[in-house]
PDB file of N, CA and C in Angstrom:
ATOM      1  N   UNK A   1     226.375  73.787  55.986  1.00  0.00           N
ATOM      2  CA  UNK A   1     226.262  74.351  57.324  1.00  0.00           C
ATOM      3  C   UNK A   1     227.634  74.802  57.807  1.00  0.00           C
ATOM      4  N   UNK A   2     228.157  75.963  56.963  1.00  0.00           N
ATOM      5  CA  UNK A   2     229.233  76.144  57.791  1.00  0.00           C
ATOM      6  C   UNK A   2     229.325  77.354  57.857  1.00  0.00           C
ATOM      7  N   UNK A   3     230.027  77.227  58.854  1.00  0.00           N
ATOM      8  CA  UNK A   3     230.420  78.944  60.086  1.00  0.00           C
ATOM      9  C   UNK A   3     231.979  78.633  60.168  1.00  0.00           C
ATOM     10  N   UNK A   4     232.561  79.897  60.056  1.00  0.00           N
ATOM     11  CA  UNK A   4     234.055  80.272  60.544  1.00  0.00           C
ATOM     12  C   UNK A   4     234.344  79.728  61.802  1.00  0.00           C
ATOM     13  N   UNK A   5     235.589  79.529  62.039  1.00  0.00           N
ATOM     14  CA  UNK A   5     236.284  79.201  63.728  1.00  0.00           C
ATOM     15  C   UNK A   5     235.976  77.966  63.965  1.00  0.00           C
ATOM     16  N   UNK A   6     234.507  77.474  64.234  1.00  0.00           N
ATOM     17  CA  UNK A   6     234.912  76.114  64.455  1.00  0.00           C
ATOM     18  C   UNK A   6     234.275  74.876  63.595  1.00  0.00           C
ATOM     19  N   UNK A   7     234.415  73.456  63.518  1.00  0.00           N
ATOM     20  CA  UNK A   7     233.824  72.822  62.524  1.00  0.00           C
ATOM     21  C   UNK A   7     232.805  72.219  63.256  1.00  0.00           C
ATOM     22  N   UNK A   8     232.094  71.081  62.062  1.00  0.00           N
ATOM     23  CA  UNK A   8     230.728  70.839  62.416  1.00  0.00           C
ATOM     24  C   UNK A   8     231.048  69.888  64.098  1.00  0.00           C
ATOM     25  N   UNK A   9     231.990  69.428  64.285  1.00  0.00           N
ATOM     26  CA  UNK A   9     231.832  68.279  65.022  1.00  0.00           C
ATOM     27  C   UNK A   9     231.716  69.021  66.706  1.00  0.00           C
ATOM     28  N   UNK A  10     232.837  70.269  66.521  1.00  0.00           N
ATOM     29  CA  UNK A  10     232.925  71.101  67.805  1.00  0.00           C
ATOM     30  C   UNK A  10     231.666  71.700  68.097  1.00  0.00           C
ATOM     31  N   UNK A  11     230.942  72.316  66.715  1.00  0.00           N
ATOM     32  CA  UNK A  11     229.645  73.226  67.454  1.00  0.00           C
ATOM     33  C   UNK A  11     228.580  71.863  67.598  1.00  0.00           C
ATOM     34  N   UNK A  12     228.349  70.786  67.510  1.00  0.00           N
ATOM     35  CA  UNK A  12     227.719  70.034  67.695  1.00  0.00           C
ATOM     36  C   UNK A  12     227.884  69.594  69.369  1.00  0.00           C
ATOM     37  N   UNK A  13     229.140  69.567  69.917  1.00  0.00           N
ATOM     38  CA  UNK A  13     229.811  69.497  71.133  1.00  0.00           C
ATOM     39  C   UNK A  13     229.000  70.190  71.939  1.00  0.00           C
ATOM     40  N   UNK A  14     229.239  72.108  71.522  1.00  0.00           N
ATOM     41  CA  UNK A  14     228.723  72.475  72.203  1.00  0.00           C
ATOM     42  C   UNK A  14     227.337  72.597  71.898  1.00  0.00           C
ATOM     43  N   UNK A  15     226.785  72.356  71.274  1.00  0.00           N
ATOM     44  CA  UNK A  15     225.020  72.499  70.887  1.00  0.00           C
ATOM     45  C   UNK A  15     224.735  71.199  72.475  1.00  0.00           C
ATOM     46  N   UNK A  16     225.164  70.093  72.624  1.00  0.00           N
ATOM     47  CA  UNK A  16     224.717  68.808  73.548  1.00  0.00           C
ATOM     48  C   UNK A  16     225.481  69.749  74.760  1.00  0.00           C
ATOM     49  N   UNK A  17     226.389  70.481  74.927  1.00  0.00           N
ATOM     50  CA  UNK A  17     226.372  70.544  76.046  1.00  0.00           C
ATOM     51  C   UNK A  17     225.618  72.113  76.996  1.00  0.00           C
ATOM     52  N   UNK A  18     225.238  72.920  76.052  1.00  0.00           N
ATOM     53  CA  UNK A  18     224.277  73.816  75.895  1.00  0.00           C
ATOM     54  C   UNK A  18     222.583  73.106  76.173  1.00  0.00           C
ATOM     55  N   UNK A  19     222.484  72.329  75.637  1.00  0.00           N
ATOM     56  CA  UNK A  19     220.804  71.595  75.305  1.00  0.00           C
ATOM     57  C   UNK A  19     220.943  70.841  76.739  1.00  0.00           C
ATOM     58  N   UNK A  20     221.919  70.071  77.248  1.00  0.00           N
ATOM     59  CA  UNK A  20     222.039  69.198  78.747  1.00  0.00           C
ATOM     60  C   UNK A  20     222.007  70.449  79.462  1.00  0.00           C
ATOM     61  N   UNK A  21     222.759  71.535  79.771  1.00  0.00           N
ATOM     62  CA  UNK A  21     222.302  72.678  81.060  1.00  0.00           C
ATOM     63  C   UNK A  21     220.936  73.290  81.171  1.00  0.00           C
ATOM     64  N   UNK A  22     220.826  73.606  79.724  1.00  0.00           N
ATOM     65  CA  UNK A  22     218.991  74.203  80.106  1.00  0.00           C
ATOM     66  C   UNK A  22     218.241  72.723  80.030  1.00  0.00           C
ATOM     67  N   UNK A  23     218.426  71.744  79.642  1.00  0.00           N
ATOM     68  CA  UNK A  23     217.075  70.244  80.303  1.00  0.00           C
ATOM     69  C   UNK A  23     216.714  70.570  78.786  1.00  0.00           C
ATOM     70  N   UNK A  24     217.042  70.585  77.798  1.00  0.00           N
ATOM     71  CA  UNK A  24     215.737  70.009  76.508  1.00  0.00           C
ATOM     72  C   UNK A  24     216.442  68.469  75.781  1.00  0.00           C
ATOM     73  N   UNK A  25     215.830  67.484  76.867  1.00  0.00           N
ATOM     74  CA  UNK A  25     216.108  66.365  76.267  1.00  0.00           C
ATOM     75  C   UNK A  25     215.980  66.098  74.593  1.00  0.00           C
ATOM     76  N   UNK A  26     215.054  66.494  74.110  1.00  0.00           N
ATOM     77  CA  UNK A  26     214.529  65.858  72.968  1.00  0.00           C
ATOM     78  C   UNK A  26     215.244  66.361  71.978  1.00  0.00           C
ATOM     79  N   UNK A  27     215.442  67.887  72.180  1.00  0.00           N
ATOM     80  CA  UNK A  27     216.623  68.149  71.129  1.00  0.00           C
ATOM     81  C   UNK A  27     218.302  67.609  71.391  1.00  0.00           C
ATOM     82  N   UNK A  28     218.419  67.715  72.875  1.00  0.00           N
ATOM     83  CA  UNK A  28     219.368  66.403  73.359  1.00  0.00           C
ATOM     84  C   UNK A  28     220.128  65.564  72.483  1.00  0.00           C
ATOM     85  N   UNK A  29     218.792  64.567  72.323  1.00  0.00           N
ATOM     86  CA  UNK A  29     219.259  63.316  71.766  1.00  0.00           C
ATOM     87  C   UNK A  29     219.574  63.665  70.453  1.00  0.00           C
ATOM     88  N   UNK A  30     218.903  64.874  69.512  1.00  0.00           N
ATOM     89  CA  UNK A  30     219.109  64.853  68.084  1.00  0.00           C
ATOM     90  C   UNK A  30     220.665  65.008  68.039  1.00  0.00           C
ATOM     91  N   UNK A  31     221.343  66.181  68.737  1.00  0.00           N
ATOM     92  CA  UNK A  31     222.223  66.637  68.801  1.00  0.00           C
ATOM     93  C   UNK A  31     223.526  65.380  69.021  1.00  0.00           C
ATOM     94  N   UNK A  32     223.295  64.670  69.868  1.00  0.00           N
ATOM     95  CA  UNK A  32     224.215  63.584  70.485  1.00  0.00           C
ATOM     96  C   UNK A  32     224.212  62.624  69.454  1.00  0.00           C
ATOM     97  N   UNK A  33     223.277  62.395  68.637  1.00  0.00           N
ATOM     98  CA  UNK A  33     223.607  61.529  67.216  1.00  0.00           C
ATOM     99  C   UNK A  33     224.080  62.357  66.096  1.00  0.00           C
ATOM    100  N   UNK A  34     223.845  64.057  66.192  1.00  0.00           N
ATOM    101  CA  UNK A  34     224.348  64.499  65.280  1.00  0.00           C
ATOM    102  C   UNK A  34     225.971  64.755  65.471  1.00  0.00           C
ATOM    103  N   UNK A  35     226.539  64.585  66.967  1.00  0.00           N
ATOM    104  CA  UNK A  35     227.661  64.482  67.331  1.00  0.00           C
ATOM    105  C   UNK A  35     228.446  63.199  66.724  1.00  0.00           C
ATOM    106  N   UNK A  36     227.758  62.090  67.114  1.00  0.00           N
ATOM    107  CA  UNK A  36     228.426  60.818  66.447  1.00  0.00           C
ATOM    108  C   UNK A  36     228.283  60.309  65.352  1.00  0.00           C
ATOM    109  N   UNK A  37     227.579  60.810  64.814  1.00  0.00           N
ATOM    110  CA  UNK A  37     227.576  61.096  62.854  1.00  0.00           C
ATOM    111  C   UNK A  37     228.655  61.911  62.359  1.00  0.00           C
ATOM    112  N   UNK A  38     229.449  62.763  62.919  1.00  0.00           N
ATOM    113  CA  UNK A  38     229.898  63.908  62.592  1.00  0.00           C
ATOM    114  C   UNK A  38     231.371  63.565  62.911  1.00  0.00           C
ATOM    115  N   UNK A  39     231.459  62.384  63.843  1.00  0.00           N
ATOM    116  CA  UNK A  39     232.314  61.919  63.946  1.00  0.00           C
ATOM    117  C   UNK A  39     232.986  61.776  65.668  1.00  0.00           C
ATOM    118  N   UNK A  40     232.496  62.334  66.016  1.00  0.00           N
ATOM    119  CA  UNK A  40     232.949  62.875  67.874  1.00  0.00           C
ATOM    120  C   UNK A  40     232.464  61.023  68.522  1.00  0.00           C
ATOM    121  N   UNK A  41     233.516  60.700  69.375  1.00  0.00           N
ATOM    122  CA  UNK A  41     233.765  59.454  69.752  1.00  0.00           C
ATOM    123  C   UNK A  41     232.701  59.517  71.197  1.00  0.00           C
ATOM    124  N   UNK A  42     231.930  58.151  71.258  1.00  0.00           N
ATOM    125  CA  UNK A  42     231.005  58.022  72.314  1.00  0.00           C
ATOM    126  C   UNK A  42     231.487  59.096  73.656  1.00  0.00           C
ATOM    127  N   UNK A  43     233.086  58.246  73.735  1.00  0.00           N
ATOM    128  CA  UNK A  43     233.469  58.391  75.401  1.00  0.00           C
ATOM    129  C   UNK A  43     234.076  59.713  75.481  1.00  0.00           C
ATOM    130  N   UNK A  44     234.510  60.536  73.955  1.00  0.00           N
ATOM    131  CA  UNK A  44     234.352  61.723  74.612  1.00  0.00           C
ATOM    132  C   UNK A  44     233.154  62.576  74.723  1.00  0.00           C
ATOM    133  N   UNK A  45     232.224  62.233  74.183  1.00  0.00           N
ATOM    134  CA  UNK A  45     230.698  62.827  74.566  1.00  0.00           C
ATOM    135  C   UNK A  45     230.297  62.809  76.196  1.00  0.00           C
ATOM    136  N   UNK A  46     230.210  61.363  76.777  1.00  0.00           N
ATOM    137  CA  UNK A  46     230.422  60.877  77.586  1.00  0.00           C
ATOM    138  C   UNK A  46     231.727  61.645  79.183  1.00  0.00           C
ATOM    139  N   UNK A  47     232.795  62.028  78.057  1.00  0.00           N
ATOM    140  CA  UNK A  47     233.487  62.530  79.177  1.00  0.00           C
ATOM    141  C   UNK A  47     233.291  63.937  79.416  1.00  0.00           C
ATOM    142  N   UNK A  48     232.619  64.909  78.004  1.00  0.00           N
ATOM    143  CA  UNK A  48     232.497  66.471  78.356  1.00  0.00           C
ATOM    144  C   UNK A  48     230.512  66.157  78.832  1.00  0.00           C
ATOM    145  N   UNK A  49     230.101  65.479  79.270  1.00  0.00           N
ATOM    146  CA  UNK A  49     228.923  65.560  79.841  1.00  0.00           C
ATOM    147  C   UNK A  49     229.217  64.981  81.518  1.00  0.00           C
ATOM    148  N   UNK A  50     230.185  64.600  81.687  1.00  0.00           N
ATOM    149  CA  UNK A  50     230.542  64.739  82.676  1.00  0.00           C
ATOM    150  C   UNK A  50     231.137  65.644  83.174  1.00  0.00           C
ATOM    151  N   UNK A  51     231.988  65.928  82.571  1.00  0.00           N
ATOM    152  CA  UNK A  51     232.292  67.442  83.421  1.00  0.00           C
ATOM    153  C   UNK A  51     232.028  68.674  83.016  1.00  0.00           C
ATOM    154  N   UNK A  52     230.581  68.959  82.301  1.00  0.00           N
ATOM    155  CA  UNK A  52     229.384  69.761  82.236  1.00  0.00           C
ATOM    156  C   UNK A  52     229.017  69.481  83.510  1.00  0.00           C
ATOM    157  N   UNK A  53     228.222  68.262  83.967  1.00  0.00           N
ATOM    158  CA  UNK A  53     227.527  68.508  85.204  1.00  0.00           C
ATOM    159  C   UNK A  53     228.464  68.477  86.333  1.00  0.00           C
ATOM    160  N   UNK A  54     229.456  68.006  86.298  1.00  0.00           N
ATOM    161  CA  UNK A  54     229.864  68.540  87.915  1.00  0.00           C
ATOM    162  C   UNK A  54     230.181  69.893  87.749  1.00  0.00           C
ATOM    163  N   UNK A  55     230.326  70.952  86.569  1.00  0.00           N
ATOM    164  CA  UNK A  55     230.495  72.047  86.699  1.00  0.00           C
ATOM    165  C   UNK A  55     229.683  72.940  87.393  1.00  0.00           C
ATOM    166  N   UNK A  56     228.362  72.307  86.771  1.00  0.00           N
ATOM    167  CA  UNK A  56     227.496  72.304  86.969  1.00  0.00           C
ATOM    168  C   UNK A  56     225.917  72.890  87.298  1.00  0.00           C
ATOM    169  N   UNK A  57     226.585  71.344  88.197  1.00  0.00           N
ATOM    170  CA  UNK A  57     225.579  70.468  89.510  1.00  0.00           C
ATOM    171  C   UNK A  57     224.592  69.920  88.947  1.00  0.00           C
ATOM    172  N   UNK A  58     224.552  69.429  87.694  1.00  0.00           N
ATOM    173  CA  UNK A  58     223.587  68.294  87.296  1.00  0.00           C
ATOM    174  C   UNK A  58     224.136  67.393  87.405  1.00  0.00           C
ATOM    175  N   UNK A  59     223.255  65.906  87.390  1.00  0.00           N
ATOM    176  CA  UNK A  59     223.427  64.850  87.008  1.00  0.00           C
ATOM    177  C   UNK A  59     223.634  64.417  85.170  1.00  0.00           C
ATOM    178  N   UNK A  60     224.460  64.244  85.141  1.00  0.00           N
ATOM    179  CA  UNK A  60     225.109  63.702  83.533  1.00  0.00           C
ATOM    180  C   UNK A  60     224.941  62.174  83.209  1.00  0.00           C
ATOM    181  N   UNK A  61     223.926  61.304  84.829  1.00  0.00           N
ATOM    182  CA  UNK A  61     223.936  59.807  84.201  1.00  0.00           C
ATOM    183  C   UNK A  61     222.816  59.650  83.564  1.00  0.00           C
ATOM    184  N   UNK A  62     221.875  60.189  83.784  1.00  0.00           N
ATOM    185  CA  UNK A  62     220.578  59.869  82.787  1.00  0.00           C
ATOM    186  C   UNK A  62     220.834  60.177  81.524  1.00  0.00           C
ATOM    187  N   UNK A  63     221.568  61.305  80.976  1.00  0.00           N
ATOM    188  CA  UNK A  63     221.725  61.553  79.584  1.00  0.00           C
ATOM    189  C   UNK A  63     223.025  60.749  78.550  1.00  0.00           C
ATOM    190  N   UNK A  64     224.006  60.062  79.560  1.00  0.00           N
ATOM    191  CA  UNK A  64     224.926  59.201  79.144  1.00  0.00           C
ATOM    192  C   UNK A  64     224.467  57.968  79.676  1.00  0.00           C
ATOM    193  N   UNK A  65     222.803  57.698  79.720  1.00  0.00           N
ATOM    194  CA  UNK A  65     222.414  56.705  79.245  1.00  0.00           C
ATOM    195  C   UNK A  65     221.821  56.644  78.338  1.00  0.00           C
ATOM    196  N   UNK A  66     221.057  57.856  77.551  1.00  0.00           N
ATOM    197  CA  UNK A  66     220.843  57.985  76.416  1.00  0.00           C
ATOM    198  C   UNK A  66     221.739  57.773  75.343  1.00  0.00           C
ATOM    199  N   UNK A  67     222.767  58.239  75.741  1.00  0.00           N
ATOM    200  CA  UNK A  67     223.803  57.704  74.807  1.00  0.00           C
ATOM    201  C   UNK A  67     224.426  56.421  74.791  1.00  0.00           C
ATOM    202  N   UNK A  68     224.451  55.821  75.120  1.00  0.00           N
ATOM    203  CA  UNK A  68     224.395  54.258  75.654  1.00  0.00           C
ATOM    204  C   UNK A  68     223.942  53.696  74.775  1.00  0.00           C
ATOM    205  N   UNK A  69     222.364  54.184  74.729  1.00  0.00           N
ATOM    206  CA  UNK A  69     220.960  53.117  74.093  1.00  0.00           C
ATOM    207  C   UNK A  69     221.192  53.784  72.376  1.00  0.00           C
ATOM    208  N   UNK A  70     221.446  55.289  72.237  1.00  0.00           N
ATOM    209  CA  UNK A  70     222.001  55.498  70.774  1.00  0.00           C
ATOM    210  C   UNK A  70     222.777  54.354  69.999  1.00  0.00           C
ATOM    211  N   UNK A  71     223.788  54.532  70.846  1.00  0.00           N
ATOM    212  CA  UNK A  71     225.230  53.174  70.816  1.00  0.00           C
ATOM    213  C   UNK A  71     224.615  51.952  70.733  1.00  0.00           C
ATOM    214  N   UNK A  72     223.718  51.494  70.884  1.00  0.00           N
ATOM    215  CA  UNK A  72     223.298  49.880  71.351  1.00  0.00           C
ATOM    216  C   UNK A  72     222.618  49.646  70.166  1.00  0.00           C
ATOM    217  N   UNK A  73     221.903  50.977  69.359  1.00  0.00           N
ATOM    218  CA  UNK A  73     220.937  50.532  68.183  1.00  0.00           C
ATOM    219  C   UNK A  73     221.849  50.673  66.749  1.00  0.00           C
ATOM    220  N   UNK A  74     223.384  50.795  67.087  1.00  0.00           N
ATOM    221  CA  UNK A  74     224.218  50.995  65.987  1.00  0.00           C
ATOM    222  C   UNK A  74     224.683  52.636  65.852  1.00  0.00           C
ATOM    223  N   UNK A  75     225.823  52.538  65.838  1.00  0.00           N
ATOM    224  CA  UNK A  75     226.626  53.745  65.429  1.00  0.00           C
ATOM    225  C   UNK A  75     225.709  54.791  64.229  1.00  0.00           C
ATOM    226  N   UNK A  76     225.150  55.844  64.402  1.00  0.00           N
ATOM    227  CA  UNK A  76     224.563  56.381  63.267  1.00  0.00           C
ATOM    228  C   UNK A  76     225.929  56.470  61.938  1.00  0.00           C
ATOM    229  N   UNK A  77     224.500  56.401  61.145  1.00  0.00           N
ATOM    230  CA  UNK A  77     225.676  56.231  59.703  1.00  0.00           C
ATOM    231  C   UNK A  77     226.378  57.930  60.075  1.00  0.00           C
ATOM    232  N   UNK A  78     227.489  58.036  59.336  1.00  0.00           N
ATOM    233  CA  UNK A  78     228.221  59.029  58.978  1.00  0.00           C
ATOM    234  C   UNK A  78     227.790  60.254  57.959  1.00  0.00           C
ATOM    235  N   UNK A  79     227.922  61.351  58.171  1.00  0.00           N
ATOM    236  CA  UNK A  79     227.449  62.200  57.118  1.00  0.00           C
ATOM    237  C   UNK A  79     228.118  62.105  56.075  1.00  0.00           C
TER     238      UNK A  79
END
């Protein structure tokens, strides 16, 4: 899966923060484990979904509680 310019971990970044502005939870969550498989650290997931929604004007706590409960069932393995 690779594309020029940026690597897997950045377009994964923006794939979760693309999927949080238009609301498709479900692909959401795939994305946010495919972020921390890929290597991208909880709290910066956590910190660019925060300032996605105050950019905004969503709320960013329901979905960085999804990531929370990801975190709670074990770090996905690594690719």
């Amino acid at each position: 899966m690779s594309r020029g310019g940026i690597d897997f971990s950045e377009r994964e970044i923006v794939n979760v923060v693309i999927l949080f502005i238009q609301g498709y939870r479900k692909q959401l969550y795939s994305h946010l484990r495919g972020a921390l498989r890929s290597g991208v650290q909880r709290v910066e997931l956590a910190n660019v979904l925060r300032y996605t929604g105050s950019l905004s004007s969503l709320d960013a706590k329901s979905v960085i509680r999804i990531l929370e409960k990801i975190n709670a069932r074990g770090a996905p393995r690594p690719f």
